[in-house]
N, C-alpha and C. Protein backbone atom coordinates (compact mmCIF):
# COMPACT_ATOMS: atom_id res chain seq x y z
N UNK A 1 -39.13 20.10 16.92
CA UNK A 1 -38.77 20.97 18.02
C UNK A 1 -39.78 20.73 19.15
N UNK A 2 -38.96 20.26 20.09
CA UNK A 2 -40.68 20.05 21.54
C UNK A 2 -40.58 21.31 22.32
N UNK A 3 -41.99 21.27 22.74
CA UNK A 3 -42.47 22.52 23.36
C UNK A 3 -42.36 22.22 25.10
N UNK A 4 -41.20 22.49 25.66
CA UNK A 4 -41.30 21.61 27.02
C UNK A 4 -40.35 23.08 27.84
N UNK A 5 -40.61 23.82 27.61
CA UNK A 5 -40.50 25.33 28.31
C UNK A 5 -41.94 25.53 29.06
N UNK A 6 -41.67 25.74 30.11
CA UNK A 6 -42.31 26.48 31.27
C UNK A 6 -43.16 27.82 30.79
N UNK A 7 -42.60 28.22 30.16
CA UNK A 7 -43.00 29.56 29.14
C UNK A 7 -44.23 29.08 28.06
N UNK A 8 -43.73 28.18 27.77
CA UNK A 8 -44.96 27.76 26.12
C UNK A 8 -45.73 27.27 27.21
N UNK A 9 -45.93 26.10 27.78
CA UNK A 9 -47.13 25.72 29.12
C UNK A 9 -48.01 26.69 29.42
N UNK A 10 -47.10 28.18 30.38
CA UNK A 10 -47.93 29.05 30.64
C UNK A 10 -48.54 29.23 29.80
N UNK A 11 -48.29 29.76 28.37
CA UNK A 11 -48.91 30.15 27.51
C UNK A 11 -49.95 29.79 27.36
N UNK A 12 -49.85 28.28 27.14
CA UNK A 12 -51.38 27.37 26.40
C UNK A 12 -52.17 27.64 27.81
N UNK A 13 -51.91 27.55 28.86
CA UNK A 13 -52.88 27.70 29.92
C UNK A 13 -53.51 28.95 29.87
N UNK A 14 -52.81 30.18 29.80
CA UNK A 14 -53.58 31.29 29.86
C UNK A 14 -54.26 31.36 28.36
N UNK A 15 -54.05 30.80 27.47
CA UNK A 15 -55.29 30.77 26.22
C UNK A 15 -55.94 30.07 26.57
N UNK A 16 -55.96 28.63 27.72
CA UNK A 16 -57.44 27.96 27.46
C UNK A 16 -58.31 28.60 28.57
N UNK A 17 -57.39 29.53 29.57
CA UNK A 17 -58.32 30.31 30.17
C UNK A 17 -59.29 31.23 29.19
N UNK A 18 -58.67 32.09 28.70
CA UNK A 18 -59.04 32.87 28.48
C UNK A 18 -59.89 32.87 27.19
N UNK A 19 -59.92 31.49 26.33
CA UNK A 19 -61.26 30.58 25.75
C UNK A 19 -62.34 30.69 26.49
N UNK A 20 -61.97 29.86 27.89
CA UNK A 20 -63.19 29.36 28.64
C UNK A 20 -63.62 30.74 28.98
N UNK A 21 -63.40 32.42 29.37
CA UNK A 21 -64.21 32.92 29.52
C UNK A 21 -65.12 33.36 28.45
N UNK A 22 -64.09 33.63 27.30
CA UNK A 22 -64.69 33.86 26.08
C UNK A 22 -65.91 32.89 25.42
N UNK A 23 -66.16 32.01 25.79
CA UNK A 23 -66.72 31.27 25.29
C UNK A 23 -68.68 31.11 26.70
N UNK A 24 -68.40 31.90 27.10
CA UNK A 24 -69.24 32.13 28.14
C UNK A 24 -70.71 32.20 27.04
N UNK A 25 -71.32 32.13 27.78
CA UNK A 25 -73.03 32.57 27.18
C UNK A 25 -73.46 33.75 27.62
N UNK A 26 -72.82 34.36 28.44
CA UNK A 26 -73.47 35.28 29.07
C UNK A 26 -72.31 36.71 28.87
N UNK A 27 -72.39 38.03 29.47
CA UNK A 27 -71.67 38.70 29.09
C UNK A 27 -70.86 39.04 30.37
N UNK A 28 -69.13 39.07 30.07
CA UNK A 28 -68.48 39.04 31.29
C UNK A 28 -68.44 39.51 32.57
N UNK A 29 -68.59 39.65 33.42
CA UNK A 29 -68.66 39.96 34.53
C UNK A 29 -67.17 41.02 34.61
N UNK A 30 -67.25 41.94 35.87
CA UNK A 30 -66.24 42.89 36.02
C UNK A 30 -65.12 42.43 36.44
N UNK A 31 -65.53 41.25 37.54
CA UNK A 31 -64.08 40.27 37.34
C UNK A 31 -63.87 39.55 36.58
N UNK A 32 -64.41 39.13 35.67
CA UNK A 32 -64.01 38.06 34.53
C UNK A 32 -63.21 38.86 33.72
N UNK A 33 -63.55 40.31 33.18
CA UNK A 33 -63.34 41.19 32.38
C UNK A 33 -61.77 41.93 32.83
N UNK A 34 -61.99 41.90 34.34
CA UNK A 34 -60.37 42.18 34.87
C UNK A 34 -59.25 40.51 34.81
N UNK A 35 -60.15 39.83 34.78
CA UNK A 35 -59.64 38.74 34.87
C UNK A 35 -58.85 38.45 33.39
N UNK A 36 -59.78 38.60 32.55
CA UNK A 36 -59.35 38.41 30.94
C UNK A 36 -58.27 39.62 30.47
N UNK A 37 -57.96 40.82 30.90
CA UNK A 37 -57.39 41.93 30.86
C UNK A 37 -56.00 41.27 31.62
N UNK A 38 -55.97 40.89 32.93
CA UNK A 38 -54.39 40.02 33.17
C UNK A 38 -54.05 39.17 32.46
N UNK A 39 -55.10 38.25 31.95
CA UNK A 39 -54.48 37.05 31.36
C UNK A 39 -53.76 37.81 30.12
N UNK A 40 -54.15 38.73 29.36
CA UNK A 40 -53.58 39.73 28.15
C UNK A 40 -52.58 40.03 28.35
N UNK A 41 -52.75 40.94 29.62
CA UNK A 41 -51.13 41.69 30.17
C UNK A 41 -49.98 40.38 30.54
N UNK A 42 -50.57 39.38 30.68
CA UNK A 42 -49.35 38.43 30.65
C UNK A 42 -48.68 37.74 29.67
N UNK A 43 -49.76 37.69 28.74
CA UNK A 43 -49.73 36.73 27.41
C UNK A 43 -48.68 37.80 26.53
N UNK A 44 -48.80 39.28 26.87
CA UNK A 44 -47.95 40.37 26.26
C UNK A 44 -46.38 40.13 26.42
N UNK A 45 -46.19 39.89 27.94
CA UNK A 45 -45.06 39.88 28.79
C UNK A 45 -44.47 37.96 28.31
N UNK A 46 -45.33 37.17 27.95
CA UNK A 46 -44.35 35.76 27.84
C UNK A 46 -44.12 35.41 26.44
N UNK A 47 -44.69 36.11 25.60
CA UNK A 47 -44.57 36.22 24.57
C UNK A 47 -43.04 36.25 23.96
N UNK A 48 -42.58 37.65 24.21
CA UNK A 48 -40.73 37.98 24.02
C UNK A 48 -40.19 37.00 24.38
N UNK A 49 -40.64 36.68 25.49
CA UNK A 49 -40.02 35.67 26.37
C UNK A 49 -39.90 34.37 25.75
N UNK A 50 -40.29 33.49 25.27
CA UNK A 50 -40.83 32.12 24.54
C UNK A 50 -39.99 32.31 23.63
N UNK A 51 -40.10 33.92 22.47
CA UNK A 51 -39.67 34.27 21.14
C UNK A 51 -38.09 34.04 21.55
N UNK A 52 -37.57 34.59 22.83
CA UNK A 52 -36.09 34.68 22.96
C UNK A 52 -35.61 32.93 23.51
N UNK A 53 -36.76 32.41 23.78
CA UNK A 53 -36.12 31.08 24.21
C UNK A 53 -36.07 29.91 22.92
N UNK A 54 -36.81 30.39 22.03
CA UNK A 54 -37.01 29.91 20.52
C UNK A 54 -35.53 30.42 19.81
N UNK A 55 -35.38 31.45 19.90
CA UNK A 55 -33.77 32.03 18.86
C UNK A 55 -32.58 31.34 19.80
N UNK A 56 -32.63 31.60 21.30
CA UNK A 56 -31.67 30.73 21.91
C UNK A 56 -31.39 28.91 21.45
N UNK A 57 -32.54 28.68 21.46
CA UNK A 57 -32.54 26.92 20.77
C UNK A 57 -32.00 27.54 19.72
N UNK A 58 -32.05 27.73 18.57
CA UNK A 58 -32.03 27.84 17.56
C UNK A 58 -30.17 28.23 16.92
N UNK A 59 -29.90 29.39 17.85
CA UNK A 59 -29.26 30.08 17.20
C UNK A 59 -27.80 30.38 18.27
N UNK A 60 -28.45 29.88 19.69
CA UNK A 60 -27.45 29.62 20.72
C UNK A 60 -27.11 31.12 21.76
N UNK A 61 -26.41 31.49 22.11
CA UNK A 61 -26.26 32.87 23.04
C UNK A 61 -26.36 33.94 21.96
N UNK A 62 -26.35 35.04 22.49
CA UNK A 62 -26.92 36.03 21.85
C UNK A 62 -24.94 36.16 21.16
N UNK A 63 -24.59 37.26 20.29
CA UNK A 63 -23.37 37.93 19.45
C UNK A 63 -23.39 39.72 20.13
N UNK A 64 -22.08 39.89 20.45
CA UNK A 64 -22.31 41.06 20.42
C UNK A 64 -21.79 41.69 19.44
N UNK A 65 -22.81 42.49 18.31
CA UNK A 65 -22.29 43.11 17.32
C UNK A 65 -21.57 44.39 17.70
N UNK A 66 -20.26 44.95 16.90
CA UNK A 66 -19.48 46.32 16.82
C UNK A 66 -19.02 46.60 15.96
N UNK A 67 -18.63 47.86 16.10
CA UNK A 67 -17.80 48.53 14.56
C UNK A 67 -16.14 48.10 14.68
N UNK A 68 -16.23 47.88 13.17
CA UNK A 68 -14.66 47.49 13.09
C UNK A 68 -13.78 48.48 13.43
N UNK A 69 -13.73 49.67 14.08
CA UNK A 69 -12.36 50.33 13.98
C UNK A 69 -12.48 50.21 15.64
N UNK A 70 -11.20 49.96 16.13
CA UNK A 70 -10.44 49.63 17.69
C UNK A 70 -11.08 50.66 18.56
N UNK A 71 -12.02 52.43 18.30
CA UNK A 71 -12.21 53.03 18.89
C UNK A 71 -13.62 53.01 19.34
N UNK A 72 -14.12 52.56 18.16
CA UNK A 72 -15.81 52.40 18.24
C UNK A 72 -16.03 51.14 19.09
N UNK A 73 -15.14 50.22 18.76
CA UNK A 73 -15.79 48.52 19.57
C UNK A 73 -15.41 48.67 21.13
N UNK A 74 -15.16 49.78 21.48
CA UNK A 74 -14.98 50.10 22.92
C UNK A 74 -16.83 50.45 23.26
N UNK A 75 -17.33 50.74 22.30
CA UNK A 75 -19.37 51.00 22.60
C UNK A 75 -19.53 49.99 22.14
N UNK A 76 -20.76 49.22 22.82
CA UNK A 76 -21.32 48.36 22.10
C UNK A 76 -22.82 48.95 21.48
N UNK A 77 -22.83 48.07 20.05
CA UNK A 77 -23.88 48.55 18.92
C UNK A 77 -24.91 47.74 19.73
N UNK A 78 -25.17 47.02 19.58
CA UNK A 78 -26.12 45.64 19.70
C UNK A 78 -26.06 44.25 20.60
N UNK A 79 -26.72 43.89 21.11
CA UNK A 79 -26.76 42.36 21.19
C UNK A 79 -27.90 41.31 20.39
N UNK A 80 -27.23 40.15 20.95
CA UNK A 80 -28.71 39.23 20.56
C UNK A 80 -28.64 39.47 19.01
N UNK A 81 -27.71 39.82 18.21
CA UNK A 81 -28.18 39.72 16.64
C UNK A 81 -26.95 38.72 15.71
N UNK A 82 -26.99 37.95 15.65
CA UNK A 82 -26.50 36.73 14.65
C UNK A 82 -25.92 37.73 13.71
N UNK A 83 -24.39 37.73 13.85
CA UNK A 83 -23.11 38.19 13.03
C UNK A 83 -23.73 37.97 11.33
N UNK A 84 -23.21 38.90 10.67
CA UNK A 84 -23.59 39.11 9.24
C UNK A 84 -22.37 38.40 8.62
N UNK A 85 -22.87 37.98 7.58
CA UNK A 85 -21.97 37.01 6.87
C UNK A 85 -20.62 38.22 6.48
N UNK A 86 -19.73 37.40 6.34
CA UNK A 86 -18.58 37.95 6.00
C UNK A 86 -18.20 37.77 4.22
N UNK A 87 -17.29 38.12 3.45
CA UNK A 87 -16.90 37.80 2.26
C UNK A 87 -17.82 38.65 1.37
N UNK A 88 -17.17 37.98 -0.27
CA UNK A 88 -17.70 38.91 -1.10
C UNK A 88 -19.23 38.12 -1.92
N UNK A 89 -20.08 38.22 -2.73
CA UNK A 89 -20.87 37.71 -3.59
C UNK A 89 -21.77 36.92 -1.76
């Protein structure tokens, strides 16, 4: 599987940032420390993101799951969840 998403890139970049401050000798500075605190809040936010572009390879557009009776599949239950096998055993 190659890693050639825009998403995984960011990723590795904001970890080797956020190595290189970690790896400092000295103790962070208030911008380094706000600095390392965004790189977090982003790494939070591309995370899902990567995870949903990983199940898309994988598994293709999202399913929209519903209930079998004609009144309920007028709501939808779910998306994004890969249909449950059908049959018996």
């Amino acid at each position: 599987m190659a890693h050639s998403t825009t998403t995984f890139t960011r990723i590795v970049e904001l970890y080797d940032a956020a190595g290189a401050l970690l790896s400092k000798d000295d103790f962070l500075t208030e911008a380094e420390q706000a600095r390392f605190a965004d790189i977090r809040a982003e790494l939070d936010q591309l995370w899902p993101k990567r995870r949903a572009e990983l199940v898309f390879q994988i598994d293709g557009p999202p399913r929209l799951v519903s209930a079998p009776d004609e009144h309920a599949r007028r709501r939808q239950i779910a998306h994004g969840i890969a249909p449950l096998p059908s049959g018996g055993d």
